[in-house]
C-alpha atoms as a PDB file:
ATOM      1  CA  UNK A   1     -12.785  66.415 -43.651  1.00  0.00           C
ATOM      2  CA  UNK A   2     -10.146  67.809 -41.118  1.00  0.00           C
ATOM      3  CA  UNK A   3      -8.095  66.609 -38.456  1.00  0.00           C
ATOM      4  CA  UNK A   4      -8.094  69.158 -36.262  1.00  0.00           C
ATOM      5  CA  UNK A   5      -4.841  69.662 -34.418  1.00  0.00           C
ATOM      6  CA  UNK A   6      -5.575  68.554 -30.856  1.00  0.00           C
ATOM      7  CA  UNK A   7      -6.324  65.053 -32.357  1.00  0.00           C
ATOM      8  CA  UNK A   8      -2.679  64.577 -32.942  1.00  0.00           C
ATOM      9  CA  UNK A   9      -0.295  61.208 -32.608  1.00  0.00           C
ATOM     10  CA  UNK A  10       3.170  62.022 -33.425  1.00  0.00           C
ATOM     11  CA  UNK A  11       4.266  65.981 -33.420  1.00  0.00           C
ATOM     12  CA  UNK A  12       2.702  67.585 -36.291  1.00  0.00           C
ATOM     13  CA  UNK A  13       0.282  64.819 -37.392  1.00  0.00           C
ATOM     14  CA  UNK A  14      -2.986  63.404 -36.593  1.00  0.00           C
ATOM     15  CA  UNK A  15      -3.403  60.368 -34.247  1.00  0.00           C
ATOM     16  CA  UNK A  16      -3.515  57.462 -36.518  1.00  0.00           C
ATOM     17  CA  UNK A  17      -6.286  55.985 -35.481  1.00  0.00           C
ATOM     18  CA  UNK A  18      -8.383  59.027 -34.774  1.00  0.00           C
ATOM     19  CA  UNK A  19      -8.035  59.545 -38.460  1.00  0.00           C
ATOM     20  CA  UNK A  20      -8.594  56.613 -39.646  1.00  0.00           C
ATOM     21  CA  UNK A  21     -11.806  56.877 -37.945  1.00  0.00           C
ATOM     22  CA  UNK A  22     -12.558  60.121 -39.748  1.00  0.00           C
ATOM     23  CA  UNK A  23     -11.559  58.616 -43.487  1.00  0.00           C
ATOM     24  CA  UNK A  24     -13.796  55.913 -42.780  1.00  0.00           C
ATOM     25  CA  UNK A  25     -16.857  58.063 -42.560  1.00  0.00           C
ATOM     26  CA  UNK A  26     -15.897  60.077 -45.144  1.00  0.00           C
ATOM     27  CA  UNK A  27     -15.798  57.319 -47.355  1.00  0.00           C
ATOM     28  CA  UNK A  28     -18.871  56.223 -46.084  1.00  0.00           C
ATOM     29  CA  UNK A  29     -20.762  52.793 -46.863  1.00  0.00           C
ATOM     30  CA  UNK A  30     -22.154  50.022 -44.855  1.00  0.00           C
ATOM     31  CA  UNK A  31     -18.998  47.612 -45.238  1.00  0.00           C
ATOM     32  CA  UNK A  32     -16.319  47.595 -42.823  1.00  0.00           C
ATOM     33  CA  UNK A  33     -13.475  48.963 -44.351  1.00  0.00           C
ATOM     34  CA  UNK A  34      -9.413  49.225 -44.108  1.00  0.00           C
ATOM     35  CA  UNK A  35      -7.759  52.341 -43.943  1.00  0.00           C
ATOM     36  CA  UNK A  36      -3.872  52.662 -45.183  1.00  0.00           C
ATOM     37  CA  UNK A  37      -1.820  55.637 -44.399  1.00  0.00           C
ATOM     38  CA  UNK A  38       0.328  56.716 -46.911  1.00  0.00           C
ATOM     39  CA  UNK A  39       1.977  59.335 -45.211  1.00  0.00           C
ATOM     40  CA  UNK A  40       1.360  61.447 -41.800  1.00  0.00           C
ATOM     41  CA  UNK A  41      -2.103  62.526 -41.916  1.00  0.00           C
ATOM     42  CA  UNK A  42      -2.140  66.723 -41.821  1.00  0.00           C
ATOM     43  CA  UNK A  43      -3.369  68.820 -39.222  1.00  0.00           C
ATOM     44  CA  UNK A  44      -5.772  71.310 -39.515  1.00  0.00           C
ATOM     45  CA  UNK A  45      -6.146  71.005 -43.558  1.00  0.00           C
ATOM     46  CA  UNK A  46      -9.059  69.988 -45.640  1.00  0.00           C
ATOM     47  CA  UNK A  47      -8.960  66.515 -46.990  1.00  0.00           C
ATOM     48  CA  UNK A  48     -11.373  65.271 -49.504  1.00  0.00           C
ATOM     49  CA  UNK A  49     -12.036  61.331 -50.670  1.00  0.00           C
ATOM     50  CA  UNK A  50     -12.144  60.252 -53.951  1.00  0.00           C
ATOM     51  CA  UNK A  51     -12.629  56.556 -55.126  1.00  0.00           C
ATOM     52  CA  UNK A  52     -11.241  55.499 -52.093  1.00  0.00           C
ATOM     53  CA  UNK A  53      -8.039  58.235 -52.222  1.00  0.00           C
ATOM     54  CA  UNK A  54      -7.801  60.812 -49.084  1.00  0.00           C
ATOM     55  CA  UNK A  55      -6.358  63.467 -51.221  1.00  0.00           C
ATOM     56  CA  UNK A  56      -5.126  66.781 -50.006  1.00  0.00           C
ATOM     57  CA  UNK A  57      -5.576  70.262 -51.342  1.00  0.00           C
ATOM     58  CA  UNK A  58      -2.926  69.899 -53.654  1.00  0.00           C
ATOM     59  CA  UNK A  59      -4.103  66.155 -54.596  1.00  0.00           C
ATOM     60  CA  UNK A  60      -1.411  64.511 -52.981  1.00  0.00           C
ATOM     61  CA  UNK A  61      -2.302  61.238 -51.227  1.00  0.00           C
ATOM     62  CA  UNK A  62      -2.676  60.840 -47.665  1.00  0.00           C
ATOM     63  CA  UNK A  63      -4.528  57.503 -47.159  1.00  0.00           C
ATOM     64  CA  UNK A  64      -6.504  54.837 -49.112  1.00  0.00           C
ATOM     65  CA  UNK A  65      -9.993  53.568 -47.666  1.00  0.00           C
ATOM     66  CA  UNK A  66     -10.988  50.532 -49.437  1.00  0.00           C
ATOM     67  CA  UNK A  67     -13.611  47.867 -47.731  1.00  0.00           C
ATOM     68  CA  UNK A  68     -12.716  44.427 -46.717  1.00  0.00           C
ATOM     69  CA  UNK A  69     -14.234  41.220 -45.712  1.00  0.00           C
ATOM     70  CA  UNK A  70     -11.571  39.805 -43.031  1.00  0.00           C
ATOM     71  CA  UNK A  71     -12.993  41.188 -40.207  1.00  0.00           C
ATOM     72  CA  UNK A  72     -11.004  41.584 -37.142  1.00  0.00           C
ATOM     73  CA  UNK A  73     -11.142  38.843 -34.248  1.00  0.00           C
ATOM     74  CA  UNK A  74     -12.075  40.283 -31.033  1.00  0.00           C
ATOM     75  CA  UNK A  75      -9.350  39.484 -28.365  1.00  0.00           C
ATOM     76  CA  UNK A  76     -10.771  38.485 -25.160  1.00  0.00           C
ATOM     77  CA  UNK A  77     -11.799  40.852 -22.360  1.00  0.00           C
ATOM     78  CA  UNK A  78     -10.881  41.591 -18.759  1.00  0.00           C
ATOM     79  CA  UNK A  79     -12.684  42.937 -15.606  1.00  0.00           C
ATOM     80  CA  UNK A  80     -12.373  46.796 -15.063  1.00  0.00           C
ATOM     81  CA  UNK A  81      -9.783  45.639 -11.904  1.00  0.00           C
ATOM     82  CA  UNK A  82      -7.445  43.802 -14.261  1.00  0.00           C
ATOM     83  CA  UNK A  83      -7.289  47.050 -16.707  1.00  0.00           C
ATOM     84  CA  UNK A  84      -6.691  49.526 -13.863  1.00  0.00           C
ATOM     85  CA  UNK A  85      -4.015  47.083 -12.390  1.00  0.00           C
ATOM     86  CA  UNK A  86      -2.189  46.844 -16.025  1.00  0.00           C
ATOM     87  CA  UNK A  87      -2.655  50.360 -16.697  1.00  0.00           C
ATOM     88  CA  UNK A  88      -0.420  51.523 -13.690  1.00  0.00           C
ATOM     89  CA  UNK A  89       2.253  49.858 -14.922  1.00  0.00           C
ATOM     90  CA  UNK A  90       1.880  51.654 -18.213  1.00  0.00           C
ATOM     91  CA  UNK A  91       5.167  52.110 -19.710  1.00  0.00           C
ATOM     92  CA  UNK A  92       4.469  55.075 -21.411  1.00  0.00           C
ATOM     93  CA  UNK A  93       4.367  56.880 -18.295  1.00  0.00           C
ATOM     94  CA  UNK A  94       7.929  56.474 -18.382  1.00  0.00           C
ATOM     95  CA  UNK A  95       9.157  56.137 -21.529  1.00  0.00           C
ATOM     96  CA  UNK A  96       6.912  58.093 -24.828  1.00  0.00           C
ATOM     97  CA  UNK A  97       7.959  58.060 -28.598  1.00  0.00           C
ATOM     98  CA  UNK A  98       5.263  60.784 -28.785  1.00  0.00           C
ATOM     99  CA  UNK A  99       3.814  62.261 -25.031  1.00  0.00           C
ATOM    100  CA  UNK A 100       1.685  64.519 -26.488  1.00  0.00           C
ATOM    101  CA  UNK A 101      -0.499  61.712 -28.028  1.00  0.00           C
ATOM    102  CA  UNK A 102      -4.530  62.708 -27.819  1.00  0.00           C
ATOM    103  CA  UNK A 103      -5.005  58.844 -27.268  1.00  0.00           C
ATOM    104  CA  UNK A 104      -2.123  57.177 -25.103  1.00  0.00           C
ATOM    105  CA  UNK A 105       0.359  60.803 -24.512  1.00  0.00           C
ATOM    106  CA  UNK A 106       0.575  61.070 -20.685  1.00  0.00           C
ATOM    107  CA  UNK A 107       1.412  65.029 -21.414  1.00  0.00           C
ATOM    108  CA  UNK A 108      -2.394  64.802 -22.631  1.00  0.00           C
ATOM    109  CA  UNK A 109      -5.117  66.159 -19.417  1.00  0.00           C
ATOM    110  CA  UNK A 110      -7.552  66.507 -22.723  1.00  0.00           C
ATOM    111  CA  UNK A 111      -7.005  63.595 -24.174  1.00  0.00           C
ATOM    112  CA  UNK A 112      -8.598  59.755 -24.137  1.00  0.00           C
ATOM    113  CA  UNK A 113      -6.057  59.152 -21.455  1.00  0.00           C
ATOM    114  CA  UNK A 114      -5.282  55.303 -22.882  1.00  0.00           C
ATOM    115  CA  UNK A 115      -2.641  53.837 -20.854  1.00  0.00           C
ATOM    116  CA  UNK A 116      -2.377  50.237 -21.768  1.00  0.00           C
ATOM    117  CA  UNK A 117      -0.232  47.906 -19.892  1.00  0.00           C
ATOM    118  CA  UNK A 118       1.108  44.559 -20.241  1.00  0.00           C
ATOM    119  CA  UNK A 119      -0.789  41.789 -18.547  1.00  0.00           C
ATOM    120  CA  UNK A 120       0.968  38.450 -17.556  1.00  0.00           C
ATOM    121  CA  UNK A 121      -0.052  36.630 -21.142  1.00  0.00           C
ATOM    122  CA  UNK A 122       1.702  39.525 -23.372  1.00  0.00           C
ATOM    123  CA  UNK A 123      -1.730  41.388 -23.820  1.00  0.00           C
ATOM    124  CA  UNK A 124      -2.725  44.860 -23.259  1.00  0.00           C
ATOM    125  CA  UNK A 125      -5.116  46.469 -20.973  1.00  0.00           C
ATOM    126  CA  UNK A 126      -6.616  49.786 -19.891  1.00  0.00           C
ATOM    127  CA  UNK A 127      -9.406  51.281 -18.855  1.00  0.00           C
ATOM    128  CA  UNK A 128     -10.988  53.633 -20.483  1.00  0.00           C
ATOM    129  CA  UNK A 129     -13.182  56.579 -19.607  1.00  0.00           C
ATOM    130  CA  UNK A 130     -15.401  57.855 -22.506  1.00  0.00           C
ATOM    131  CA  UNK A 131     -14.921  61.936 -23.439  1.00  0.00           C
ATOM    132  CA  UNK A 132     -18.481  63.697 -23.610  1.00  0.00           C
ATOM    133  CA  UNK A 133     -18.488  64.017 -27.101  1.00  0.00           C
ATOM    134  CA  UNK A 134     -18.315  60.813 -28.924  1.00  0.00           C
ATOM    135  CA  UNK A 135     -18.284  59.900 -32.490  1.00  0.00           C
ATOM    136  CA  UNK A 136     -16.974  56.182 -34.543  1.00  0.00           C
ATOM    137  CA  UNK A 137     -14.041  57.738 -34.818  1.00  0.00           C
ATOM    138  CA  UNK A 138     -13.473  58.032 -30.589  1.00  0.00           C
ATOM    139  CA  UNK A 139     -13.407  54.147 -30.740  1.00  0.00           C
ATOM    140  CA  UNK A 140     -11.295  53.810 -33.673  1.00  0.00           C
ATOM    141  CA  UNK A 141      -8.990  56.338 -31.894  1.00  0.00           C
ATOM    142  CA  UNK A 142      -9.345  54.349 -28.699  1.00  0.00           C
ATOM    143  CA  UNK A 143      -8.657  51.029 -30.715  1.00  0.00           C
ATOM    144  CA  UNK A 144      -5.678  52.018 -32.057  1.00  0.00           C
ATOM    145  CA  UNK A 145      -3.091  52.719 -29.612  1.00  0.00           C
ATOM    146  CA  UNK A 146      -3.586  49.796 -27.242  1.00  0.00           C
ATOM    147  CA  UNK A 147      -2.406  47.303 -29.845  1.00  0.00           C
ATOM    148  CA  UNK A 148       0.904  49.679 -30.368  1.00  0.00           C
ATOM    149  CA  UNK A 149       1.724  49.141 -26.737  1.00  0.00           C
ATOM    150  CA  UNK A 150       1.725  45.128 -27.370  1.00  0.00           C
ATOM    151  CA  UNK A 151       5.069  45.418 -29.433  1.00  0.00           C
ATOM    152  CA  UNK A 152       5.851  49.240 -28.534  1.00  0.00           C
ATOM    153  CA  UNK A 153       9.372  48.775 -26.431  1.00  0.00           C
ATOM    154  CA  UNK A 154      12.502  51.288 -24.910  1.00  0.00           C
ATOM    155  CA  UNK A 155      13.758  53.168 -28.149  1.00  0.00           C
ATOM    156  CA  UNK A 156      11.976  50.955 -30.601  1.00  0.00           C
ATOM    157  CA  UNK A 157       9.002  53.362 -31.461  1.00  0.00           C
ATOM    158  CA  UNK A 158       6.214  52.830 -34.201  1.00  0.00           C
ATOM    159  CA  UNK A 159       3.886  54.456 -35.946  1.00  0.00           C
ATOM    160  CA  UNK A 160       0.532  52.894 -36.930  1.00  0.00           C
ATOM    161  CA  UNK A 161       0.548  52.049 -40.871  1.00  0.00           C
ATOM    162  CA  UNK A 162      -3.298  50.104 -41.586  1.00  0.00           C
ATOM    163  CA  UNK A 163      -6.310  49.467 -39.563  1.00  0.00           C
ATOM    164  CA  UNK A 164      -9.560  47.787 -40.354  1.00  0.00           C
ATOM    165  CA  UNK A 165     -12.316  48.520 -37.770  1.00  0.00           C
ATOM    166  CA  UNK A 166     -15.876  47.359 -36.560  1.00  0.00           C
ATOM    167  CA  UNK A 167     -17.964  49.147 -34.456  1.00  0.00           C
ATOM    168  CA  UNK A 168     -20.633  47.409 -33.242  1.00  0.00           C
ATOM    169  CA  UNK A 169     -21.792  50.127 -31.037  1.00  0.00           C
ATOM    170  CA  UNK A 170     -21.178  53.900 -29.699  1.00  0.00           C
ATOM    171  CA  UNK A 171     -20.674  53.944 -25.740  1.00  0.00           C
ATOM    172  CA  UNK A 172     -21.879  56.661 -24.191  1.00  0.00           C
ATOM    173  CA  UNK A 173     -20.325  59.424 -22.418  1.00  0.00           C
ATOM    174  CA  UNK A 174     -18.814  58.636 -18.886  1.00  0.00           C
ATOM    175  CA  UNK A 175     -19.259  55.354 -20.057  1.00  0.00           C
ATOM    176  CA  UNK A 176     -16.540  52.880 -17.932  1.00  0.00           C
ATOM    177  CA  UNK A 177     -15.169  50.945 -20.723  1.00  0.00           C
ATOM    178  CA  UNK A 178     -12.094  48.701 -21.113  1.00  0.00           C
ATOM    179  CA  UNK A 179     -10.036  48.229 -24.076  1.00  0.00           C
ATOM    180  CA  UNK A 180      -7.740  45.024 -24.724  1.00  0.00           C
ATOM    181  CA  UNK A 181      -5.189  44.462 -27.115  1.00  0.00           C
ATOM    182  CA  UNK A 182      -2.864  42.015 -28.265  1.00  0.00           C
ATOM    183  CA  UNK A 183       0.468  40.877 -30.151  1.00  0.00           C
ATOM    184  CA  UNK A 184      -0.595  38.590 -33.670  1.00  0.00           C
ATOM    185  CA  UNK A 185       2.869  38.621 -35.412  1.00  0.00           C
ATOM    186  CA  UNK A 186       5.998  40.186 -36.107  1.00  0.00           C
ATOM    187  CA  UNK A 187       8.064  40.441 -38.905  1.00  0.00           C
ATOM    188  CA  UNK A 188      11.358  43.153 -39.548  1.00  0.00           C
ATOM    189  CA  UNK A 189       9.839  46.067 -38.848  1.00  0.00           C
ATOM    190  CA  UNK A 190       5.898  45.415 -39.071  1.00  0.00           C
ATOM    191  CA  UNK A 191       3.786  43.888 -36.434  1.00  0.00           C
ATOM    192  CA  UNK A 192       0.264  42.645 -36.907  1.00  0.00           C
ATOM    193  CA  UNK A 193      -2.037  43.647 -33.729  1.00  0.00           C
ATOM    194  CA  UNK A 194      -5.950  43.176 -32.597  1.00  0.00           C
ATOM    195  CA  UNK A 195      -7.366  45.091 -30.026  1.00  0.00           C
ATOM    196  CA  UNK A 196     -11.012  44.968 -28.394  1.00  0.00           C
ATOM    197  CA  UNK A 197     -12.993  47.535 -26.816  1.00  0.00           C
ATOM    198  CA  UNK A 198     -15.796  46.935 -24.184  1.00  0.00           C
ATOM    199  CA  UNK A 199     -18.708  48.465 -22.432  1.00  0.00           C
ATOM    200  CA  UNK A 200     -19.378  48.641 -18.628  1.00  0.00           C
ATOM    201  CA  UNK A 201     -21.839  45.843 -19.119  1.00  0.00           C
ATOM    202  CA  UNK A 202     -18.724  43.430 -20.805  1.00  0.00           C
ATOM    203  CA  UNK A 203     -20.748  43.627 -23.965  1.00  0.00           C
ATOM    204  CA  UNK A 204     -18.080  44.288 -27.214  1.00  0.00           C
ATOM    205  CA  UNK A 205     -18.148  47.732 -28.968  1.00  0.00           C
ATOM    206  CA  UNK A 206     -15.538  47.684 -31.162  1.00  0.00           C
ATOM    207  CA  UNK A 207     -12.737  45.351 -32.501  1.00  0.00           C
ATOM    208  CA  UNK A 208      -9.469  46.330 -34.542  1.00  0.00           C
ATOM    209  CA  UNK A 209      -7.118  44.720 -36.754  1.00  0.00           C
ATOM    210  CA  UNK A 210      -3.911  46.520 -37.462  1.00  0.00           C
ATOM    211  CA  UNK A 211      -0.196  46.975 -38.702  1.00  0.00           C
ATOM    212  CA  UNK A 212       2.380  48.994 -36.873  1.00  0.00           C
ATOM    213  CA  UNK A 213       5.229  49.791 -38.556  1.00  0.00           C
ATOM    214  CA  UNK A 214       8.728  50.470 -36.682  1.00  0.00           C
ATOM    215  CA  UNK A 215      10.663  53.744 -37.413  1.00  0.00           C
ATOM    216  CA  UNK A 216      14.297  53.131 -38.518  1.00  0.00           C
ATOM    217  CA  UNK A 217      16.746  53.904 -35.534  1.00  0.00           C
ATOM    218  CA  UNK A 218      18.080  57.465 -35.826  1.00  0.00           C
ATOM    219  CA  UNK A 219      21.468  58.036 -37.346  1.00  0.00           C
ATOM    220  CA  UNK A 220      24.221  58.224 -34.250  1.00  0.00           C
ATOM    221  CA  UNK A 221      25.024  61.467 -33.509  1.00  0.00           C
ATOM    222  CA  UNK A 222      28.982  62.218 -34.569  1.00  0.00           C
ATOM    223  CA  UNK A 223      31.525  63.216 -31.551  1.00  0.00           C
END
């Protein structure tokens, strides 16, 4: 397995999602599983699975697969209208932790081009035009940064830490789809999310449960 480097999230690392996507087929199985990142999953270097381990060349851990029966509860959809409507108001479009993001970075012409905004009950919407190559690991990528942009706010940045996916179906490409996500909790620094993906015809393709986890403020620079 590789992430290859224009399927990046933060500077340097892959899209959280996106690879969470790619350990899940790696790991393989017909149970829906949970993926856990350890650390900042590596560009551009092979990763092998073992027992459930995403391991690196020199064996070092990069993320646990493991399956799980709490499947994630699909948050409700909205008309193709409503998503474009939130999506202009994007925040991101002003204010990105990480621009460059293949899923959500508005410094992206090549990438999913996710821009979820808020809608009036809290929850996230976007729409959501489908690349010509698509694989389970497109919708995991395009169910993962829609729930960050529930809690995401001004200078208060996070990363994606777990997400359990089902994928009830591939859309194809040029497919019109919309993608939902919502708020579930938050606690200190970690914030429990769902998020939804849909196909032109309303019918559900995908559903996510995940944890975001806040990065600590950066030290204050010194006069």
């Amino acid at each position: 397995m590789i992430i290859e480097s224009r399927y990046n999230g933060p500077p340097g690392s892959g899209n959280g999602g996106w690879s969470a996507g790619v350990f899940a087929g790696g790991y393989g199985g017909d149970r829906p599983v949970e993926v856990t990142l350890r650390r900042p999953p590596p560009l551009d270097t092979p990763l092998t699975v073992a027992d459930g381990d995403v391991l690196d060349p020199d064996g070092e851990l990069v993320a646990r697969v493991q399956p799980t029966d709490e499947l994630p509860t699909a948050v409700a959809p909205v008309d193709a209208a409503t998503a474009s409507a939130a999506s202009a108001a994007y925040p991101g479009l002003v204010d990105h932790p990480f621009p460059n993001c293949y899923v959500c970075g508005p410094d992206r012409p090549d990438g999913l081009r996710i821009f979820p905004g808020r809608l009036p009950d809290g929850r996230t919407a976007a729409p959501f035009r489908v690349p010509e190559r698509v694989a389970p690991a497109t919708v995991w990528a395009a169910l993962d940064c829609p729930g960050g942009w529930a809690v995401i706010a001004p200078g208060r940045p996070y990363v994606l830490g777990r997400i359990a996916a089902v994928v009830d179906a591939l859309p194809a490409p040029g497919d019109a789809c919309v993608v939902t996500g919502e708020l579930v909790e938050a606690q200190g620094r970690k914030a429990l999310v769902h998020t939804s993906l849909y196909g032109p015809t309303g019918a559900l393709l995908g559903r996510a449960r995940a944890t975001w986890i806040a990065l600590p403020p950066e030290p204050a620079s010194r006069p």
